[in-house]
C-alpha atoms as a PDB file:
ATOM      1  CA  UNK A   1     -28.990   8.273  16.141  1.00  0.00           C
ATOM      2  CA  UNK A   2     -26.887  11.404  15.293  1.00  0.00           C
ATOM      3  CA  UNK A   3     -24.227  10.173  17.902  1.00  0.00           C
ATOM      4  CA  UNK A   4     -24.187   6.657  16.583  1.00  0.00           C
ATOM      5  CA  UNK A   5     -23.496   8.321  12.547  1.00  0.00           C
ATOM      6  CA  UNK A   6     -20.824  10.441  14.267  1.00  0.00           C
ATOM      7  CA  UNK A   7     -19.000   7.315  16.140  1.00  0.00           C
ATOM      8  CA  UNK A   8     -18.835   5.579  13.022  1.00  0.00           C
ATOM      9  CA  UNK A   9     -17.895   8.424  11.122  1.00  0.00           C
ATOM     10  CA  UNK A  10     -15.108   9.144  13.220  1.00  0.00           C
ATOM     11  CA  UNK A  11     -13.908   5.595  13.478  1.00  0.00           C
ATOM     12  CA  UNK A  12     -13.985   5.407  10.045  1.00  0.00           C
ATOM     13  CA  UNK A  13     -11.892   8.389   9.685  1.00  0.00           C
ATOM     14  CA  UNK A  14      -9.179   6.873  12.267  1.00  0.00           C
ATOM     15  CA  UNK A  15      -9.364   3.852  10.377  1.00  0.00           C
ATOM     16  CA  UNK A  16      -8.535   5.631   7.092  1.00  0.00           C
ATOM     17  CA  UNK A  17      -5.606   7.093   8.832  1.00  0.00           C
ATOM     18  CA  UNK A  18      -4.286   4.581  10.657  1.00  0.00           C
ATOM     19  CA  UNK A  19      -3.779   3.111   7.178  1.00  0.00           C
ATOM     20  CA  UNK A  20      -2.521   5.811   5.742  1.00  0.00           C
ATOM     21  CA  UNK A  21       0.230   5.860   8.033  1.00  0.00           C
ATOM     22  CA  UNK A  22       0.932   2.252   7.708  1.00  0.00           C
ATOM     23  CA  UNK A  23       1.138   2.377   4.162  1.00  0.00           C
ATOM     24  CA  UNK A  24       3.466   5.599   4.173  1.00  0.00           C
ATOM     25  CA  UNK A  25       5.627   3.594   6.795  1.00  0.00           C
ATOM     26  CA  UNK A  26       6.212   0.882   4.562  1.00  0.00           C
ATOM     27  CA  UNK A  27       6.370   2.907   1.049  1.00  0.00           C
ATOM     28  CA  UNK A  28       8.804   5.063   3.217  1.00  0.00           C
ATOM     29  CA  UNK A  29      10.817   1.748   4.161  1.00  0.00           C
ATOM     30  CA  UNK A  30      10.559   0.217   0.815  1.00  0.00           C
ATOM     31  CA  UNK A  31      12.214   3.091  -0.807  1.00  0.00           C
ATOM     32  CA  UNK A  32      14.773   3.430   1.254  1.00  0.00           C
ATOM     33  CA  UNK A  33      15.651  -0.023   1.288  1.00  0.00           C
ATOM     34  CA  UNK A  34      15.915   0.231  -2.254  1.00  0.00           C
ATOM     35  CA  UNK A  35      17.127   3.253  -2.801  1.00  0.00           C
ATOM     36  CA  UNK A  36      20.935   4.040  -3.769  1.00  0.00           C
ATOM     37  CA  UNK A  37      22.260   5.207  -0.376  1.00  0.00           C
ATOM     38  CA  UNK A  38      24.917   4.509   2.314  1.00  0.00           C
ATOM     39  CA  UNK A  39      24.291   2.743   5.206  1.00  0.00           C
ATOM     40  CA  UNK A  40      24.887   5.727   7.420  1.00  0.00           C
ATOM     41  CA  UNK A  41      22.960   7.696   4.720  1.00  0.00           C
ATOM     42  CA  UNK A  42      20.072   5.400   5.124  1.00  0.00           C
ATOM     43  CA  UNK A  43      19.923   5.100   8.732  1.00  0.00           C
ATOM     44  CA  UNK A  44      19.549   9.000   9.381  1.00  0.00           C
ATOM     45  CA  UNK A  45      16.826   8.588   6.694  1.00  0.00           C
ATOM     46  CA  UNK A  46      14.873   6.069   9.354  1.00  0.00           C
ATOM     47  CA  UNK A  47      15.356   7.995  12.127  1.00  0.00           C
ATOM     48  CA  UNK A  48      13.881  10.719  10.451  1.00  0.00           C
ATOM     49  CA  UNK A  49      11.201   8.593   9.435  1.00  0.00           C
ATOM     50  CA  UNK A  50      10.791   6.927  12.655  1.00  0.00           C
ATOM     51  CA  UNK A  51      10.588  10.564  14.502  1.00  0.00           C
ATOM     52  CA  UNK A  52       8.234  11.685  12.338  1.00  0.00           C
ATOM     53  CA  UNK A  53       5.927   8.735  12.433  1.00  0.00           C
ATOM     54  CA  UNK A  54       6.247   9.229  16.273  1.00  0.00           C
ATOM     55  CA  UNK A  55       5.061  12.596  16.399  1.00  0.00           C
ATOM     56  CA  UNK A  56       2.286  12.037  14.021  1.00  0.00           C
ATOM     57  CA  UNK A  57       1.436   8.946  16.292  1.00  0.00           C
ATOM     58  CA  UNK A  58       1.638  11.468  19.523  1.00  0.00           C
ATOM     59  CA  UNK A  59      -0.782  14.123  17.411  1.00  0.00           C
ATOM     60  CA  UNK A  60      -2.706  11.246  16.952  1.00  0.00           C
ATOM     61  CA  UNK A  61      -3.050   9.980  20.326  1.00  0.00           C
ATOM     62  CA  UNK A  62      -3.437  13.474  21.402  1.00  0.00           C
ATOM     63  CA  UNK A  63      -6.770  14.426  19.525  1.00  0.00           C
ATOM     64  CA  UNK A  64      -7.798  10.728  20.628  1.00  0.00           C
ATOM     65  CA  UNK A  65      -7.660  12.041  24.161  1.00  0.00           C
ATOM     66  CA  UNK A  66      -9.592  15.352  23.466  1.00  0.00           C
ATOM     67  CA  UNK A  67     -11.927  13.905  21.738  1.00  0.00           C
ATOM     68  CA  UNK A  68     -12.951  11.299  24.582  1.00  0.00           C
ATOM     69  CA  UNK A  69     -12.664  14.398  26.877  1.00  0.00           C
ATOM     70  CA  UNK A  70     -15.146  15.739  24.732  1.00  0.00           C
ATOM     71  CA  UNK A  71     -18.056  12.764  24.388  1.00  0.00           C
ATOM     72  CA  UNK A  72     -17.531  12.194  28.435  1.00  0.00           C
ATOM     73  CA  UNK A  73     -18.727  15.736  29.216  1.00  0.00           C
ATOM     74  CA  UNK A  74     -21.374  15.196  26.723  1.00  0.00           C
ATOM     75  CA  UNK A  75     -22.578  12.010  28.431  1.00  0.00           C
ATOM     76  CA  UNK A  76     -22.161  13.612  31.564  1.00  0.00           C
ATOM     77  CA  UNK A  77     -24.307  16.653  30.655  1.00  0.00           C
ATOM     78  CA  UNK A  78     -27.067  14.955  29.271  1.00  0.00           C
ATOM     79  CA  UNK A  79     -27.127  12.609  32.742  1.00  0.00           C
ATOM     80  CA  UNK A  80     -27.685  15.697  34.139  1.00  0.00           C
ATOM     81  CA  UNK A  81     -30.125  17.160  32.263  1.00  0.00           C
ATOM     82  CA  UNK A  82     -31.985  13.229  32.678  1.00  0.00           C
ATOM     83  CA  UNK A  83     -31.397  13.304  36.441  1.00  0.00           C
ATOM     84  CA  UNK A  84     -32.480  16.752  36.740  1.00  0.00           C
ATOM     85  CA  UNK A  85     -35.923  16.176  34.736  1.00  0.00           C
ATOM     86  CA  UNK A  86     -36.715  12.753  37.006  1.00  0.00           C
ATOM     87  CA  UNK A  87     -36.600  15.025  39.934  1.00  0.00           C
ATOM     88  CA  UNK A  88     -38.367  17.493  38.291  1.00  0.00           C
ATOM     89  CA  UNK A  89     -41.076  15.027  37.515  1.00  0.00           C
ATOM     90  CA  UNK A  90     -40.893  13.341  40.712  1.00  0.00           C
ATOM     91  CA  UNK A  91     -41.530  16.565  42.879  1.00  0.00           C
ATOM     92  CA  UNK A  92     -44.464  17.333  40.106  1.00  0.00           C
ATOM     93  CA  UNK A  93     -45.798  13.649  41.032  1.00  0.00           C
ATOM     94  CA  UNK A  94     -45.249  14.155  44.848  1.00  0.00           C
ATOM     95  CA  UNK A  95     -46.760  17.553  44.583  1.00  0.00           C
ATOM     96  CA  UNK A  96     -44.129  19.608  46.141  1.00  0.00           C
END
């Protein structure tokens, strides 16, 4: 149960950000579409935005990864644990 409340939790919280960036994309675009600037002006203002919006995306991706890393060895330990008590039991049953 504690897993399932963490999941959502933390697919909530990617949600929230995911739409957080979004909306600074856009409010970022917006104003400098309408903002008093030269093209050239403008354009270095986008590729700063784009750059930075791709390294928060990379971040992003990255704790994404580490945090899969992390709930894999958890499964994986607690299949262990679950193996190792069958055999347990098993051996108890067989009487070795």
């Amino acid at each position: 149960m504690d897993d399932s409340r963490d999941d959502e939790t933390r697919r909530v919280a990617r949600t929230f950000g995911l739409g957080l960036l979004i909306g600074a994309a856009i409010g970022a675009g917006a104003a400098l579409l309408l903002a008093p600037a030269t093209g050239q002006a403008t354009r270095r203002q986008l590729r700063r935005g784009a750059r930075k919006l791709y390294e928060r995306g990379e971040d992003s991706l990255h704790d994404l990864m580490e945090d899969s890393d992390r709930k894999a060895r958890r499964f994986a330990q607690r299949g262990f644990k679950r193996g190792r008590k069958l055999v347990a039991d098993a051996r108890d049953t067989v009487g070795w």
